[in-house]
Protein backbone atom coordinates (compact mmCIF):
# COMPACT_ATOMS: atom_id res chain seq x y z
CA UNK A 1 0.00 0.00 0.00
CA UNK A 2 2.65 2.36 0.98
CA UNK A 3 4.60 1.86 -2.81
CA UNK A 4 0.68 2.80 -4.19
CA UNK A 5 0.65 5.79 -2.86
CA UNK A 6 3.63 6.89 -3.82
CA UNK A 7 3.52 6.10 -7.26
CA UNK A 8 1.72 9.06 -8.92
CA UNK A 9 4.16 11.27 -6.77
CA UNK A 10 5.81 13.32 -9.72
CA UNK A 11 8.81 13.48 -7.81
CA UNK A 12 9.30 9.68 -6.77
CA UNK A 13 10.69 7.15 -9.10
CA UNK A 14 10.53 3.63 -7.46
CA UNK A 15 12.44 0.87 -9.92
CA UNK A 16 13.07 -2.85 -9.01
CA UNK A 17 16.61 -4.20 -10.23
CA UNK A 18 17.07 -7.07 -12.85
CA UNK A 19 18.31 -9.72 -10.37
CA UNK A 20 16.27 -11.52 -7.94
CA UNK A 21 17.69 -12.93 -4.79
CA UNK A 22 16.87 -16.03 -5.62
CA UNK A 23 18.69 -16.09 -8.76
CA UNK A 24 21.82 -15.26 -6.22
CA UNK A 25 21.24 -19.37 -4.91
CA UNK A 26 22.90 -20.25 -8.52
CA UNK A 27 25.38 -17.58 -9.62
CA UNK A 28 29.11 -18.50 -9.29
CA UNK A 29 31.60 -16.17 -7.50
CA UNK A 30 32.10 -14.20 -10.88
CA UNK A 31 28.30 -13.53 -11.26
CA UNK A 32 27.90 -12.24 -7.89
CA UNK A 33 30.86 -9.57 -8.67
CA UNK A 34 29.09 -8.57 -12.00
CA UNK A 35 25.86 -8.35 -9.91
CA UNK A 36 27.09 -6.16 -7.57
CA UNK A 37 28.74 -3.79 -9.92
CA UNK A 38 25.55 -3.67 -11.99
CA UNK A 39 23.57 -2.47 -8.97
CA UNK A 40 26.62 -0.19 -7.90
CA UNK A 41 26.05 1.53 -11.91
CA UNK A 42 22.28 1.50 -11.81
CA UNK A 43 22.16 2.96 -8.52
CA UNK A 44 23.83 5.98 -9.75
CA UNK A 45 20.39 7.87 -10.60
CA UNK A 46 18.58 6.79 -7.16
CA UNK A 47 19.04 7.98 -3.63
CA UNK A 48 17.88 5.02 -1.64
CA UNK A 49 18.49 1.57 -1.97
CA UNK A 50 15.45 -0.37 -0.37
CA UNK A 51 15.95 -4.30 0.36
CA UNK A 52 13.22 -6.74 1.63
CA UNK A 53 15.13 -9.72 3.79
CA UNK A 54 14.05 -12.90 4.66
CA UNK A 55 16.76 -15.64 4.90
CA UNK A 56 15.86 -17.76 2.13
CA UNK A 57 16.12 -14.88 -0.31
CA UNK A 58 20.23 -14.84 -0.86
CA UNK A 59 22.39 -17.17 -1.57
CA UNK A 60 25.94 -17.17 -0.55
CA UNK A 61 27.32 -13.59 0.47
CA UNK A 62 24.75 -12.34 -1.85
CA UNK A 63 22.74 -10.20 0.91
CA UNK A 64 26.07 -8.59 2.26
CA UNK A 65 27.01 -7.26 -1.84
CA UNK A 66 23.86 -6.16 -2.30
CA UNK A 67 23.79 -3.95 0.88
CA UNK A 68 27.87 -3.38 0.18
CA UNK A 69 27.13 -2.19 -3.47
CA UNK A 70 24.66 0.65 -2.15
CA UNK A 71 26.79 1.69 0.80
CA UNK A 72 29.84 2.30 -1.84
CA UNK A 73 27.62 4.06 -4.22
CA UNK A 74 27.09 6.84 -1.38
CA UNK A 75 23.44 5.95 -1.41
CA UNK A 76 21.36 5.08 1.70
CA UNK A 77 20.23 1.83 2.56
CA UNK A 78 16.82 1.27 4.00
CA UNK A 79 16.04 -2.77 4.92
CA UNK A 80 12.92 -4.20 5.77
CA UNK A 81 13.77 -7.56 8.00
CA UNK A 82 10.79 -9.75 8.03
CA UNK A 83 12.35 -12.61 9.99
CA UNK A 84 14.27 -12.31 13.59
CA UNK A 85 17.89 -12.90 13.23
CA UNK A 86 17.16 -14.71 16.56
CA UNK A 87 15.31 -17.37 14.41
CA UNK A 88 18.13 -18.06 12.21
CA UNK A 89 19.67 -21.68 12.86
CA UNK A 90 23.44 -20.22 13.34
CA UNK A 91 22.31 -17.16 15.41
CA UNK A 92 23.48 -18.71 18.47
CA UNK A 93 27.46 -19.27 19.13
CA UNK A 94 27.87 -23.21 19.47
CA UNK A 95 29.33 -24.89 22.38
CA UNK A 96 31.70 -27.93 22.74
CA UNK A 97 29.16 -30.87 23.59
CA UNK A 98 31.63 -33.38 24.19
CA UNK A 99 35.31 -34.83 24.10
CA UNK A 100 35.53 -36.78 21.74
CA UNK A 101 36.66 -36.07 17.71
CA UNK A 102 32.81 -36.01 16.37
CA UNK A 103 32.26 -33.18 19.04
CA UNK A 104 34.90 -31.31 17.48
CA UNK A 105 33.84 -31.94 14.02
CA UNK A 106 30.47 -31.19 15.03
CA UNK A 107 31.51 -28.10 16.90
CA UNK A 108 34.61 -26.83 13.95
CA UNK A 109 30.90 -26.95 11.47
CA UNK A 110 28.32 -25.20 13.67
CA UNK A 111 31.38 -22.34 14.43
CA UNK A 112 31.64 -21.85 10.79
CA UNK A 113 28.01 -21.40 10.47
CA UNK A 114 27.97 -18.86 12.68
CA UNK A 115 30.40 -16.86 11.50
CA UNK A 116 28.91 -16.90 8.27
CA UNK A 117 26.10 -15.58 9.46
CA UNK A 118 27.48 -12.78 11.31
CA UNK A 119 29.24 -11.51 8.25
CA UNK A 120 26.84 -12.02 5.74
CA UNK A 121 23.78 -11.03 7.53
CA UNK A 122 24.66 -9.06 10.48
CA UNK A 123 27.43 -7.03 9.97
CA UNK A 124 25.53 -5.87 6.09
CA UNK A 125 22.60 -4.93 8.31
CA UNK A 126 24.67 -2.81 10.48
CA UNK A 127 26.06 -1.33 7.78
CA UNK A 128 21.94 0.00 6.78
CA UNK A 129 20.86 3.41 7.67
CA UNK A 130 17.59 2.57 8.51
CA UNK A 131 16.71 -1.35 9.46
CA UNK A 132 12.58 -1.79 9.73
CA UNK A 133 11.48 -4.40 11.37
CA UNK A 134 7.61 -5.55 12.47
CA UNK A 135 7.34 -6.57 16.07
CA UNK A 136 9.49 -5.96 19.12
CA UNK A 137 11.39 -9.55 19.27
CA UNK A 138 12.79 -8.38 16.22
CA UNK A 139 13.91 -5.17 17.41
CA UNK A 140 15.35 -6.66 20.24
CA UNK A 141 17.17 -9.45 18.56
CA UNK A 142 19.14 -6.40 16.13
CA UNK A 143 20.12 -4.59 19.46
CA UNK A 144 21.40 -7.69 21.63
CA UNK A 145 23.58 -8.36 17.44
CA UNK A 146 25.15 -4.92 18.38
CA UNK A 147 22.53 -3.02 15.25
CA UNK A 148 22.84 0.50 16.45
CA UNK A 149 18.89 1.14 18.24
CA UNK A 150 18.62 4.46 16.83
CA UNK A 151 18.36 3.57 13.01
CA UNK A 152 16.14 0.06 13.96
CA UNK A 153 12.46 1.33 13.40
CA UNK A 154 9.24 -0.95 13.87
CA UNK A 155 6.29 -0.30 11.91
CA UNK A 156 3.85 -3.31 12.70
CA UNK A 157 2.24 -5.12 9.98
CA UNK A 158 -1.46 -4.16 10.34
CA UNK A 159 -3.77 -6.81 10.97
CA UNK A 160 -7.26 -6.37 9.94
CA UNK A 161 -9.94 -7.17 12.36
CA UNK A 162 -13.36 -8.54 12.16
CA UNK A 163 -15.97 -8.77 14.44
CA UNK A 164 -18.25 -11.23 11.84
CA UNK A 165 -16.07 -12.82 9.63
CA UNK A 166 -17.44 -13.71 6.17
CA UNK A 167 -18.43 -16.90 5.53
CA UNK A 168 -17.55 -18.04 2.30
CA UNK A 169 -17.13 -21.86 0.71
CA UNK A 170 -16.04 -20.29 -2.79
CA UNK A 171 -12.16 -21.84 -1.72
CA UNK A 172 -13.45 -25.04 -0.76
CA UNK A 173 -15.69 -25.53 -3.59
CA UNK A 174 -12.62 -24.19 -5.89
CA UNK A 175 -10.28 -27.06 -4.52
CA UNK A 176 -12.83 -29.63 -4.61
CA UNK A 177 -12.52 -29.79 -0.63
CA UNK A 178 -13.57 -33.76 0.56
CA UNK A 179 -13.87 -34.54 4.35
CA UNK A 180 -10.93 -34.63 6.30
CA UNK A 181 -8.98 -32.15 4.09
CA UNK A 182 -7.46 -29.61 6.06
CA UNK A 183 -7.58 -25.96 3.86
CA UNK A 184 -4.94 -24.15 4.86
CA UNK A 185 -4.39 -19.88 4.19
CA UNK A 186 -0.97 -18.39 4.95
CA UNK A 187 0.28 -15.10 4.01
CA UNK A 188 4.14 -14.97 2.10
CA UNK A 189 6.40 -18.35 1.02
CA UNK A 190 5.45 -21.42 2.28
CA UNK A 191 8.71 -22.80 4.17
CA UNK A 192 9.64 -26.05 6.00
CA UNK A 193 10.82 -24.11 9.23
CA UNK A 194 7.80 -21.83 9.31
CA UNK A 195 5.91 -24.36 11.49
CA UNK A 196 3.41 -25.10 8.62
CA UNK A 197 3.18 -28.57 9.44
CA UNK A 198 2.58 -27.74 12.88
CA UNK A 199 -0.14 -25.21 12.15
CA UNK A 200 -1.65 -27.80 10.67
C-alpha cells in the first residue's frame, strides 16, 4: 500500500533491479561480482536503496554485496527484515558438547556457520541506515547483534480485524474440498521451518 501511494508522486521514481535474490542461490563467485557492480552503476540515478530480507532470499554472500554495493555508491540503505535474526539456525554461538573427535567436528561446522552468518547477515545490516522491522522480538534481537537502536524502526504489519467474519465456501468448492482435508491460508512463502506442518 505504501509503494501505491507513492507512485503518482511526480517526484518519486521507485524501480526494481534485474536480479532476484533467488537467482543469487545459482550464480558463481564471478556472477555475484558482476551483480554487484551492476547495482553499484544502476544505482547511480537513485538515492535510496530499499531491500526486503528474509533468509531464504540470498544465496551465498549475496545479501552482504547487495547492501555493500549501495553503501559504496554513497546511497542510503533502508532494509525491511521480516524474519528475527534470533530465528536463524546459526544465530546462536555453538558450544563444545563433548570430548571426543565427532564433538569437534560437530563443533569446527556449527562455528563456521555462525560466522557466516554474522558476516553475511549481520554485519551488512549494520552497515543499513535505517533497518525496519515488524514486532518488538525483532527489534530486540538487532540490538542484543550490536545493530545501532537508533536507526532500527518498527512499523507493525497491520492486521485487519473482524468482528463477523465472512463466511464463504467459494475456496473449498474451488479445490474440490472432501472430508478430512485440512484448507490451509498463509500469508508470504510457504517454508519447511515456518511451522506449517505444525499449524496444521
Amino acid at each position: 500500500h505504501y509503494v501505491k501511494g507513492m507512485e503518482d508522486a511526480p517526484h518519486i521514481q521507485n524501480d526494481y533491479f534485474d536480479v532476484s535474490p533467488y537467482k543469487t542461490h545459482h550464480m558463481t563467485e564471478n556472477d555475484l561480482i558482476q551483480m554487484a557492480s551492476n547495482l553499484r552503476q544502476q544505482l547511480k540515478a537513485y538515492d535510496v536503496l530499499h531491500v526486503q530480507h528474509e533468509f531464504a532470499l540470498y544465496g551465498h554472500d549475496s545479501f552482504r554485496r547487495i547492501i555493500e554495493a549501495g553503501k559504496k555508491a554513497g546511497k542510503k540503505v533502508v532494509v525491511t527484515l521480516h524474519i528475527s535474526p534470533s530465528m536463524h539456525g546459526a544465530s546462536k554461538r555453538p558450544r563444545l558438547k563433548g570430548l571426543g573427535p565427532r564433538s569437534f567436528v560437530l563443533y569446527l561446522r556449527e562455528m563456521r556457520h555462525h560466522r557466516n552468518f554474522l558476516y553475511n547477515t549481520i554485519e551488512p545490516l549494520g552497515w543499513a541506515d535505517v533497518v525496519l522491522v515488524h514486532n518488538q522480538p525483532t527489534m530486540d534481537s538487532l540490538k542484543r547483534f550490536g545493530v545501532r537502536p537508533e536507526r532500527i524502526k518498527k512499523i507493525p504489519h497491520p492486521v485487519q480485524l473482524y468482528d463477523k467474519p465472512p463466511v464463504s465456501t467459494r475456496l473449498a468448492k474451488a479445490l474440490h474440498k472432501q472430508d478430512g482435508d485440512i484448507i490451509y491460508c498463509t500469508v508470504g512463502f510457504i517454508h519447511r521451518y515456518k511451522g506449517v506442518m505444525e499449524a496444521i
